[in-house]
Protein backbone atom coordinates (compact mmCIF):
# COMPACT_ATOMS: atom_id res chain seq x y z
CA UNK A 1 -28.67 49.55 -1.59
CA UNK A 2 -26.50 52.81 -2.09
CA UNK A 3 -22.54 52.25 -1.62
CA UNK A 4 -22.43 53.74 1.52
CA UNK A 5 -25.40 51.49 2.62
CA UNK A 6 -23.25 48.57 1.70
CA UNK A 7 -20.15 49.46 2.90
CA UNK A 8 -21.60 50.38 6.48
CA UNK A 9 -23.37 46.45 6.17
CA UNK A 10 -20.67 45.31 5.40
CA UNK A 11 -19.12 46.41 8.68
CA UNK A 12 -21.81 45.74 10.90
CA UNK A 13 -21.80 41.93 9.73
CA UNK A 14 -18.38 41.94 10.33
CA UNK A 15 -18.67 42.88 13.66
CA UNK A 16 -21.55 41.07 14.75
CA UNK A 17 -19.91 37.79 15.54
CA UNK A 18 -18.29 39.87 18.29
CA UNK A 19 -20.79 41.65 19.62
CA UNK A 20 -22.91 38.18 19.99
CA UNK A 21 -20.00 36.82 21.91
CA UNK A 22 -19.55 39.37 24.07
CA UNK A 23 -23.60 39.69 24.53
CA UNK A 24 -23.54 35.87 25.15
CA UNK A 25 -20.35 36.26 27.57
CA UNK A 26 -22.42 38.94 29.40
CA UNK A 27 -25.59 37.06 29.90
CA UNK A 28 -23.76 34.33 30.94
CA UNK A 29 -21.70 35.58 33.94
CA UNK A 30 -22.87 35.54 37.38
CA UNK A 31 -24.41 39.21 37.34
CA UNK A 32 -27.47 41.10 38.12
CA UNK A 33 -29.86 41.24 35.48
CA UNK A 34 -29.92 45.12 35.33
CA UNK A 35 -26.37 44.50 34.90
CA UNK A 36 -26.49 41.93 32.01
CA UNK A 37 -28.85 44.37 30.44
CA UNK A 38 -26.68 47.42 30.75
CA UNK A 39 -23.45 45.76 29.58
CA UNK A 40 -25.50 44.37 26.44
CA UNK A 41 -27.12 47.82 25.72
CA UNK A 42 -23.24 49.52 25.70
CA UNK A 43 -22.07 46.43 23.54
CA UNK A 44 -24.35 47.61 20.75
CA UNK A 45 -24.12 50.79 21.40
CA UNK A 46 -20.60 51.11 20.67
CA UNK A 47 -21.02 48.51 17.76
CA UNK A 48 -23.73 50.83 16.21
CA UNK A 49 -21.08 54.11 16.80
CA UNK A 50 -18.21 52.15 15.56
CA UNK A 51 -20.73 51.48 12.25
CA UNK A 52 -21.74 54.65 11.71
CA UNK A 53 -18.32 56.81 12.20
CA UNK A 54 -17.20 54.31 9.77
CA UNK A 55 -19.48 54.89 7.41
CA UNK A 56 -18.73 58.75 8.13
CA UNK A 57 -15.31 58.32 7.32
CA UNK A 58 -15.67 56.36 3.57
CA UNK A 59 -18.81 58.94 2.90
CA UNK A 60 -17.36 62.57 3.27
CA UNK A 61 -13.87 61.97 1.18
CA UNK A 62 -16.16 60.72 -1.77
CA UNK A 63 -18.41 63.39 -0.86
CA UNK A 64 -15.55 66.05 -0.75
CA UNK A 65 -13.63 64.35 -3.94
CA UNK A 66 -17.61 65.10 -5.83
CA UNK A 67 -17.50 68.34 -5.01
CA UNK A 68 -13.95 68.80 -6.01
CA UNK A 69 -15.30 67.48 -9.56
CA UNK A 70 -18.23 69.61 -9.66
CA UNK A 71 -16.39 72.64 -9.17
CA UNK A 72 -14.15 71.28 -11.83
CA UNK A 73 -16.82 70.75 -14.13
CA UNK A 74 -18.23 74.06 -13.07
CA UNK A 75 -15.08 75.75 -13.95
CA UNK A 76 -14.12 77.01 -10.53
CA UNK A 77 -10.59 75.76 -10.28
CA UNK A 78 -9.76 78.02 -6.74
CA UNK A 79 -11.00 74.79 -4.34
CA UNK A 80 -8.65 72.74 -2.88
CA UNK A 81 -8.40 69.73 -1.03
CA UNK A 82 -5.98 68.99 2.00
CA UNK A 83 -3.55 66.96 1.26
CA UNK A 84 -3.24 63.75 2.77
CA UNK A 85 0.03 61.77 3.71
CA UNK A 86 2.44 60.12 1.26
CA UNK A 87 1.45 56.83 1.79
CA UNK A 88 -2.03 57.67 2.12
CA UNK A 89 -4.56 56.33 -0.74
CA UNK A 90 -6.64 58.96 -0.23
CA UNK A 91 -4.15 61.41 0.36
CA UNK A 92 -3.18 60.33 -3.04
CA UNK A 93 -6.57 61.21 -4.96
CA UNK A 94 -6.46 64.46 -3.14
CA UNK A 95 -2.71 65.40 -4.56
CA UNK A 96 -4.27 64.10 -8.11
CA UNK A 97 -7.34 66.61 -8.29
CA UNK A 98 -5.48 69.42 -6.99
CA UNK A 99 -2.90 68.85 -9.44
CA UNK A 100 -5.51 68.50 -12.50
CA UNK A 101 -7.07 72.18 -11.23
CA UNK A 102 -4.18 73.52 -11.57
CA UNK A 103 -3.57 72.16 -15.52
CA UNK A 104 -6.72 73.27 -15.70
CA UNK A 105 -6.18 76.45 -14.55
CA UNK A 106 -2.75 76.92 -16.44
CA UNK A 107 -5.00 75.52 -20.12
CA UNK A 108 -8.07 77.79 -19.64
CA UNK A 109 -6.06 80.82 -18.79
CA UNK A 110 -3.88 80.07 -21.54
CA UNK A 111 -7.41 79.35 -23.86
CA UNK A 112 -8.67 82.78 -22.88
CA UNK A 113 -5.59 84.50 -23.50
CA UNK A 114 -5.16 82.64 -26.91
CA UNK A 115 -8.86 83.42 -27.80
CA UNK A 116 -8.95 87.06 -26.72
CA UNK A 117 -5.10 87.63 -29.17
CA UNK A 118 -7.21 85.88 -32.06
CA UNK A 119 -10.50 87.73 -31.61
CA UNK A 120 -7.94 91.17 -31.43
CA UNK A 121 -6.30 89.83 -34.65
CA UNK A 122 -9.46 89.25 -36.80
CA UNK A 123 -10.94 92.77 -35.93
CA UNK A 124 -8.27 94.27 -36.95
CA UNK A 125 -6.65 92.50 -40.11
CA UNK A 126 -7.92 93.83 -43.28
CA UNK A 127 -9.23 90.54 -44.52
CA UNK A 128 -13.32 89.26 -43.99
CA UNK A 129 -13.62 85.96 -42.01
CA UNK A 130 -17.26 84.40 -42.53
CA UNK A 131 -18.32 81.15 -40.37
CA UNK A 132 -21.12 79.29 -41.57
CA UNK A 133 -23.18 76.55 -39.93
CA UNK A 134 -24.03 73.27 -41.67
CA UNK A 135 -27.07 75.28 -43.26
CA UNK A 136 -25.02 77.99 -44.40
CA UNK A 137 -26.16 80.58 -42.03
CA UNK A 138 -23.79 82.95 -40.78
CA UNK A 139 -22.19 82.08 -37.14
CA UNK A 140 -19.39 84.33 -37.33
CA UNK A 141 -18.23 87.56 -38.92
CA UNK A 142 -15.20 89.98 -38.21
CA UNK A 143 -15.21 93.62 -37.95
CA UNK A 144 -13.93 93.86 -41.76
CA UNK A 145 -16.59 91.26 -43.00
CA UNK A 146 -19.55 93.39 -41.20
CA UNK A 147 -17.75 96.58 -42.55
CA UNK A 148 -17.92 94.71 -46.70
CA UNK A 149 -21.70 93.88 -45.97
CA UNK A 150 -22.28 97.15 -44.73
CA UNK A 151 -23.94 95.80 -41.67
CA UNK A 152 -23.23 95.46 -38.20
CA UNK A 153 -22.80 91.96 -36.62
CA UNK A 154 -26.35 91.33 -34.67
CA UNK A 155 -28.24 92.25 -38.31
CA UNK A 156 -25.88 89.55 -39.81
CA UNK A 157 -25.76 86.14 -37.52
CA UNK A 158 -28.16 83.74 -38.17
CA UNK A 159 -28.90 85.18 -42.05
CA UNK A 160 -28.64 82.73 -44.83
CA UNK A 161 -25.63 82.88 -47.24
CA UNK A 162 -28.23 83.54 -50.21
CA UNK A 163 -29.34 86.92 -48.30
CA UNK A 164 -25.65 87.97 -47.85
CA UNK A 165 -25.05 87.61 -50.98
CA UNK A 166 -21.85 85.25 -50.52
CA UNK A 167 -23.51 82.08 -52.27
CA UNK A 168 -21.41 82.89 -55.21
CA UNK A 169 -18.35 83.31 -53.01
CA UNK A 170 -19.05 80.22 -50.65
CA UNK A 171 -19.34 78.05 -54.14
CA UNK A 172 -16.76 79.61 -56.05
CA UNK A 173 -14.57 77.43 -58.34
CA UNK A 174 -11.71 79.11 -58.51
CA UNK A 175 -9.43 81.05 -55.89
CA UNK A 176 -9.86 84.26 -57.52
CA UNK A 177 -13.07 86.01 -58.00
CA UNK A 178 -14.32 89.36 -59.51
CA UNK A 179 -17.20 90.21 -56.78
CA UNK A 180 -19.52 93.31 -55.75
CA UNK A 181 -20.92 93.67 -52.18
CA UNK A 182 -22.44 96.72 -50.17
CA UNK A 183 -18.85 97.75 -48.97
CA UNK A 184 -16.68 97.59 -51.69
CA UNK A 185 -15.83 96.03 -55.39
CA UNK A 186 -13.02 94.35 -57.26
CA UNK A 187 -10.70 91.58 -57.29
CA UNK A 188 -10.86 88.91 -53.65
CA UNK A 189 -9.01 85.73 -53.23
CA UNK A 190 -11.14 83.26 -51.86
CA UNK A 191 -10.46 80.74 -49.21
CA UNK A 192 -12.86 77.69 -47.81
CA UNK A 193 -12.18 75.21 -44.89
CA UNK A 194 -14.18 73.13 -42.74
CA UNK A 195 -14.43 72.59 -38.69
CA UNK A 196 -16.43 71.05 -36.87
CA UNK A 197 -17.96 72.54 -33.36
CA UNK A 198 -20.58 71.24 -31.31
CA UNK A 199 -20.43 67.76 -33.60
CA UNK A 200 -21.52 69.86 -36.40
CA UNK A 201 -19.73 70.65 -39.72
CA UNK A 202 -19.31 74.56 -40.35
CA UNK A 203 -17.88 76.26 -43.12
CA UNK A 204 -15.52 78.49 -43.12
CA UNK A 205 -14.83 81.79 -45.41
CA UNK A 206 -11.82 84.23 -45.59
CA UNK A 207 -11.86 86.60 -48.92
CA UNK A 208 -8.88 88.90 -49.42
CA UNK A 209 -9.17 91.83 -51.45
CA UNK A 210 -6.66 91.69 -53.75
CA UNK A 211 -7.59 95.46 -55.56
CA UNK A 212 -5.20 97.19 -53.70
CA UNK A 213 -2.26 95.05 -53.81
CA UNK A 214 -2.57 94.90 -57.47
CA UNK A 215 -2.95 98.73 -58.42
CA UNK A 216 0.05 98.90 -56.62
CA UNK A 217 2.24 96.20 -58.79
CA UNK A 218 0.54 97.72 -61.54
CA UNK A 219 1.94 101.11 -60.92
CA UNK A 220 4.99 99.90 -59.57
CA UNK A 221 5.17 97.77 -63.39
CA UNK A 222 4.19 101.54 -65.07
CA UNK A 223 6.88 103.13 -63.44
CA UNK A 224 8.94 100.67 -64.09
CA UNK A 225 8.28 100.34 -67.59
CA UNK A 226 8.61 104.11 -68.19
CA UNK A 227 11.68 104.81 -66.51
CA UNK A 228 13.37 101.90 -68.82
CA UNK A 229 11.61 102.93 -71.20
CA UNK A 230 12.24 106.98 -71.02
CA UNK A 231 15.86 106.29 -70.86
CA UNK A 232 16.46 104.25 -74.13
CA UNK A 233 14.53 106.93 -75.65
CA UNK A 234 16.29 109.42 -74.18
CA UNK A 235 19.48 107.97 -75.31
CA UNK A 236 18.36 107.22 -78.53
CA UNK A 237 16.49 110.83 -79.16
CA UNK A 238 19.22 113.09 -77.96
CA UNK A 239 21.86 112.09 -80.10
CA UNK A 240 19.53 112.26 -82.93
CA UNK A 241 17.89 116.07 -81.88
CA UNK A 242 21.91 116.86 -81.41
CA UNK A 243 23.62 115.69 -84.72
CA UNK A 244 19.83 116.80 -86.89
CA UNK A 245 20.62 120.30 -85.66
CA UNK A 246 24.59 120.11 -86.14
CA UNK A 247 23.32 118.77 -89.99
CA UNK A 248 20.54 121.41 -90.24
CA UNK A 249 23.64 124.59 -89.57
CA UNK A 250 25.78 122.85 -91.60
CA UNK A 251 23.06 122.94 -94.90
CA UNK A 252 22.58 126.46 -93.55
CA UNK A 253 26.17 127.26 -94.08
CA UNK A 254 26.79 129.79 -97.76
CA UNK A 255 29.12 128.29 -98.93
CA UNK A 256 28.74 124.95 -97.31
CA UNK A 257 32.63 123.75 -96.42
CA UNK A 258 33.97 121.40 -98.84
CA UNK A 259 33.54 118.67 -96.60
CA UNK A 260 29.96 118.55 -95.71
CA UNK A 261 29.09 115.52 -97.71
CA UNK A 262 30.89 113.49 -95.40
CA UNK A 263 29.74 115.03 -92.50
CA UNK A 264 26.25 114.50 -93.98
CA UNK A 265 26.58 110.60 -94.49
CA UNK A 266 28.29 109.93 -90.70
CA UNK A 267 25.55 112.03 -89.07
CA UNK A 268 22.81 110.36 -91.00
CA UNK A 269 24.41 107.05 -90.45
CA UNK A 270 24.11 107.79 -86.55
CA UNK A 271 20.57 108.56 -86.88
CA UNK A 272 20.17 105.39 -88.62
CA UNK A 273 21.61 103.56 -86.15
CA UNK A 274 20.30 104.61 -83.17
CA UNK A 275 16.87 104.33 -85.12
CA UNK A 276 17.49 100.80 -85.96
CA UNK A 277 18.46 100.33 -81.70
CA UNK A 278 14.97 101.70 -81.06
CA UNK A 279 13.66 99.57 -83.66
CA UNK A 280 15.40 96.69 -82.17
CA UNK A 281 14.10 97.28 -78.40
CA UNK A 282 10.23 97.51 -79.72
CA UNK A 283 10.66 94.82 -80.76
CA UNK A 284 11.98 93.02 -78.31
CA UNK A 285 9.41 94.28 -75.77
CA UNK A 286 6.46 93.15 -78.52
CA UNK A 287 8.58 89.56 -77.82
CA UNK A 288 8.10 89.84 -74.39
CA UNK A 289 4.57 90.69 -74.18
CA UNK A 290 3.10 88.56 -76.57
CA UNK A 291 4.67 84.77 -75.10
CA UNK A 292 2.18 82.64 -76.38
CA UNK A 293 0.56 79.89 -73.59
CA UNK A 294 2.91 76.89 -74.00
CA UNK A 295 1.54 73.75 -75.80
CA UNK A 296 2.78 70.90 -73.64
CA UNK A 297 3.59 67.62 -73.94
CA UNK A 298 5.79 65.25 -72.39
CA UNK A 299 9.44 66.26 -72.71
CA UNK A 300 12.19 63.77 -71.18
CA UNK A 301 14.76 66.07 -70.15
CA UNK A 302 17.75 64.19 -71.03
CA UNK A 303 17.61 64.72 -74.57
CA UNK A 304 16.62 68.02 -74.35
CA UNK A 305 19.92 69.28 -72.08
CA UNK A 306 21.67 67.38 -74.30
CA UNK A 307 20.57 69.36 -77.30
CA UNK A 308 20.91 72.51 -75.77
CA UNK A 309 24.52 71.83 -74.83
CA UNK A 310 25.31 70.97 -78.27
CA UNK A 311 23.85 74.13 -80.05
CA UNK A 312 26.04 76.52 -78.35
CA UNK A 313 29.47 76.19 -80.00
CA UNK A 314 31.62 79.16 -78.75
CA UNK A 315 32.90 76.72 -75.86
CA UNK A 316 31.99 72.95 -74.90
CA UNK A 317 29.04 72.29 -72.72
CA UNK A 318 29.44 69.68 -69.89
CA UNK A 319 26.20 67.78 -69.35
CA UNK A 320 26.03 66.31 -66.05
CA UNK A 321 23.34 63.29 -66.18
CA UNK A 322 20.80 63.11 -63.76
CA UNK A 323 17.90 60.47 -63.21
CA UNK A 324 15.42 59.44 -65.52
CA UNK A 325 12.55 62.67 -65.77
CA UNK A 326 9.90 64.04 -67.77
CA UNK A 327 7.82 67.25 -67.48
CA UNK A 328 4.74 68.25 -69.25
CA UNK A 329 5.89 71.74 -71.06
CA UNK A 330 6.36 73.03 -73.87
CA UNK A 331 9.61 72.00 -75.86
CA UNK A 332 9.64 74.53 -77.58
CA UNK A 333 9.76 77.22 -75.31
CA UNK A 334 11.42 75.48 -72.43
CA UNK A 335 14.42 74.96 -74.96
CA UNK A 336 14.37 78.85 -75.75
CA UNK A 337 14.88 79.02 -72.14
CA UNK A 338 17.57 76.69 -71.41
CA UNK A 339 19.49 78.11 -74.61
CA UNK A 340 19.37 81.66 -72.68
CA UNK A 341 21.18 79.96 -69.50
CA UNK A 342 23.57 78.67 -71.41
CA UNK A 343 24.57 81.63 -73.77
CA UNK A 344 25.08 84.02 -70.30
CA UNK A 345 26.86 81.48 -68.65
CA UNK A 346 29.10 81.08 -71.89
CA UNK A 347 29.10 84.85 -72.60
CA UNK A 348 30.30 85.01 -68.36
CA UNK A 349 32.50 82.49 -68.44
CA UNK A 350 34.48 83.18 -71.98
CA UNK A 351 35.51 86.64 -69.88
CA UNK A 352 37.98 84.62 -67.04
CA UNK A 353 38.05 80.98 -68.40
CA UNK A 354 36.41 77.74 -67.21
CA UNK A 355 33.62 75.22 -67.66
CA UNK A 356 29.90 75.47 -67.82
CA UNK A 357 27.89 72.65 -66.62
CA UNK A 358 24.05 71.86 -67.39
CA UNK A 359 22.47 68.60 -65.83
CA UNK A 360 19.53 67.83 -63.52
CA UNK A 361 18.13 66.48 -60.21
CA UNK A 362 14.84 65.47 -58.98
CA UNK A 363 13.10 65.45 -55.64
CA UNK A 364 9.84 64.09 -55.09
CA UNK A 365 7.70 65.67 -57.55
CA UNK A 366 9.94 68.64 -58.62
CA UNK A 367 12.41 68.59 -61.17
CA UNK A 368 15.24 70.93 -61.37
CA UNK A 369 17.69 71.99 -63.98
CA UNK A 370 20.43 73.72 -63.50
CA UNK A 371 23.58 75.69 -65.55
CA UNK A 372 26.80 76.62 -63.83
CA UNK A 373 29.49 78.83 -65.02
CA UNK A 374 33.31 79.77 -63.66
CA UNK A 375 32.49 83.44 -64.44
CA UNK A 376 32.91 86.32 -62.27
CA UNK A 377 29.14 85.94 -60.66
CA UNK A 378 26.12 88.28 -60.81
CA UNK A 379 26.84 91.61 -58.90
CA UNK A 380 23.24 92.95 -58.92
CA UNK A 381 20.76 90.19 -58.23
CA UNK A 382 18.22 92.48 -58.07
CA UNK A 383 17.95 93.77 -61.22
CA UNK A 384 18.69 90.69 -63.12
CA UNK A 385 14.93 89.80 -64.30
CA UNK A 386 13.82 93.22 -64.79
CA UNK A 387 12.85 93.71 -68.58
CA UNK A 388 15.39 95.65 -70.50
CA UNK A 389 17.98 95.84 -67.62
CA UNK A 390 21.18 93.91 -68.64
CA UNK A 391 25.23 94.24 -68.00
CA UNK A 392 26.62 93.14 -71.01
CA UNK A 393 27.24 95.45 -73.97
CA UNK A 394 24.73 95.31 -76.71
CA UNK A 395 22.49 92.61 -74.97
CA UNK A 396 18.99 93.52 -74.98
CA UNK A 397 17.53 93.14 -70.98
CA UNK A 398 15.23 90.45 -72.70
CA UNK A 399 16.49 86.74 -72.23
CA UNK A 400 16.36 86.18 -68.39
CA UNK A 401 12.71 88.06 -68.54
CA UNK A 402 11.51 86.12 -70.74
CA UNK A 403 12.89 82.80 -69.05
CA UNK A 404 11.26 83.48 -65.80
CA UNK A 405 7.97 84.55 -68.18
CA UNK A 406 8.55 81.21 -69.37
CA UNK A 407 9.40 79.23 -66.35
CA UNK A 408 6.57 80.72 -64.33
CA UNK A 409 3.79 79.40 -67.46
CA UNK A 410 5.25 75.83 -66.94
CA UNK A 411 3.91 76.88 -63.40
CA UNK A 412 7.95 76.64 -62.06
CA UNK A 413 10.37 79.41 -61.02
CA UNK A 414 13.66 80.35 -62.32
CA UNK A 415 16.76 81.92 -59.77
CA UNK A 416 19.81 82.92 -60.35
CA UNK A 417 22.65 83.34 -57.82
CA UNK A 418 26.30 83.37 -57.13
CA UNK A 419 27.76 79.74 -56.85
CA UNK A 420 28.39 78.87 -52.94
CA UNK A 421 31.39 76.97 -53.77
CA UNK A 422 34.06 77.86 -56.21
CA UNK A 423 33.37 81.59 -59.10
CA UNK A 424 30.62 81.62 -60.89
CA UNK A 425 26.71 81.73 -60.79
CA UNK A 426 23.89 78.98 -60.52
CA UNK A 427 20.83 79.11 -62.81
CA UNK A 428 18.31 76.54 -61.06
CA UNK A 429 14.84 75.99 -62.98
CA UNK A 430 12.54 74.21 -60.44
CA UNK A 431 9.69 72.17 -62.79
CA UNK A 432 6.63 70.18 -61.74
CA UNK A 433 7.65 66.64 -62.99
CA UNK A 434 5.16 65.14 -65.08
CA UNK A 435 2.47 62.66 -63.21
CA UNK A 436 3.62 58.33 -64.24
């Protein structure tokens, strides 16, 4: 038996005992038999009627609350039920459904808007977005990935990976790949993920071409390089062209003056010199381009700040001990580095006076070293680890290049900046501790 089958049983056996005592009170009073008859006829009458509007009234709500939920499932969240009283049960249910299609409403609206910003976004960012399906054929592809295949998107859904030609790309070991494809050539960074849709793994392919990007750093680094370049030339070159044609009118001179021997040697000492600065500043940028890959092996730090602090001897080194740490690097090289922090925070702070302090902290898996100074601070933080460029007279532009060079092997980073409390300036070398 359905529900509504029961239910409506259920009231009919409920009311039976009372329609056989009223059919047995009517049979049994002193009346005419067309009577009895007539009065037993409307007694089940009324108890069929009473049956059936019952059963009308527990089938439509459930019929009404099923369409409510089909529409739901259907997506058409614009019906409405009536409301029912407060203290209703069924008014309840009714409040409940209207008030789930209206979340509904509220998260689909909200899932079409959010869809429609992300489908604008990938058409239009410069970067190809591949989906694949669990058999690596192609689901998805932006504007920019049908524009690098040189196809449009209904010749490219449903090919194979292999005929794209982005098998290489979809297996690719490292993050950055040399690769060639119908649209375009060069240098892509490659990134995979996996979702799931439909209960089924997909893959998931963004490559970034990096070409542009890096032709402009590299002529960004050329002009760079030139202009620091051109100008230690420059002031190297005209002094030279200047006191080589003040030398070459004084050998010209008949009779040369009495003193021209000595204004021989001090010219050619000039030349000398400035030929021995150029000399210097090859060489210094031969230094910076050839670091060697560091050789590492564990270093405890201790020992090593330690050391460092007791090279310099111009002014006394405070160490400040930190925790127990080691970092895979090369000792070598990371003490070259640690020496340059602590000669420009000695050369800064010998100027006004004061302490310099080197010591360490860790967090998690990062290690960090750091050397403070009293000085008077860095006024151009801009320029401070661009080759060549220094403040101090005679330095080279060298040491705080080649620290970050350094720093940035041992896959770390070196900053420098003004101290937030008290004079002075903070070097902080950030290291990847060493795995116990």
């Amino acid at each position: 038996m359905t529900h509504d089958r029961r239910v409506t049983a259920l009231f009919m056996a409920a009311a039976l005992p009372a329609v056989v005592i009223a059919g047995v009170a009517a049979w049994q009073a002193p009346l005419p038999a067309a009577v009895r008859v007539a009065v037993s006829l409307v007694v089940v009458a009324v108890w069929v009627g009473l049956s059936m509007l019952a059963r009308g009234q527990m089938v439509r709500p459930l019929q009404t609350v099923a369409n409510l939920l089909a529409a739901l499932r259907e997506g058409d969240f614009s019906i409405r039920a009536r409301s029912g009283t407060a203290d209703d049960a069924l008014g309840h249910v009714m409040v409940e459904i209207n008030t789930l299609a209206d979340t509904l409403r509220v998260q689909r609206l909200g899932a079409q808007e959010a869809t429609a910003l992300l489908r604008s976004v990938m058409a239009e960012i410069d970067v190809a977005i591949f989906a694949f399906d669990e058999s690596h054929r192609l689901v998805l592809a932006n504007r920019f990935g049908e524009r690098l295949l040189g196809r449009d998107g209904p010749a490219l859904l449903g090919h194979t990976a292999s005929e794209l030609g982005l098998v290489e790309a979809l297996s690719a070991s490292s993050a950055l790949q040399d690769l060639t494809f119908a649209g375009a050539a060069g240098r892509w960074e490659i990134r995979r993920a996996r979702f799931w849709q439909g209960g089924a793994p997909h893959d998931l392919l963004v490559l970034s071409d990096l070409s542009q990007p890096l032709r402009e750093q590299e002529r960004r680094a050329w002009r760079r390089l030139i202009r620091v370049i051109g100008h230690e030339l420059n002031n190297s070159l005209a002094p030279i062209k200047s006191i080589a044609g003040s030398l070459a009118s004084l050998l010209g001179r008949t009779p040369p003056p009495e003193d021209w021997r000595a204004d021989m040697e001090h010219g050619l000492g000039i030349i000398a010199a400035r030929a021995d600065a150029l000399s210097r500043f090859t060489t210094a940028y031969a230094r910076l381009a050839k670091l060697p890959p560091p050789s590492r092996r564990p270093v405890p730090i201790g020992p090593l700040a330690h050391q460092v602090a007791r090279i310099e001897t111009r002014l006394l080194v405070e160490v400040t001990p930190g925790p127990d740490a080691i970092v895979h690097a090369d000792p070598d090289q990371l003490e070259q580095l640690l020496i340059n922090l602590v000669r420009n925070a000695v050369d800064a702070t010998l100027e006004t006076g004061g302490r310099v302090t080197i010591g360490w902290t860790r967090e998690d898996h990062t290690l960090e070293v750091f050397v403070e100074d009293e000085g008077p601070g860095v006024q151009n933080t801009g320029n401070l680890f661009v080759p060549f460029f220094t403040t101090k007279p005679g330095g080279s532009g060298i040491g705080l290049a080649l620290s970050r060079q350094i720093a940035e092997g041992h896959d770390g980073s070196l900053t420098l900046s003004n101290r937030e409390r008290g004079p002075g300036a903070r070097a902080s070398l950030r290291l990847p501790l060493a795995d116990t």
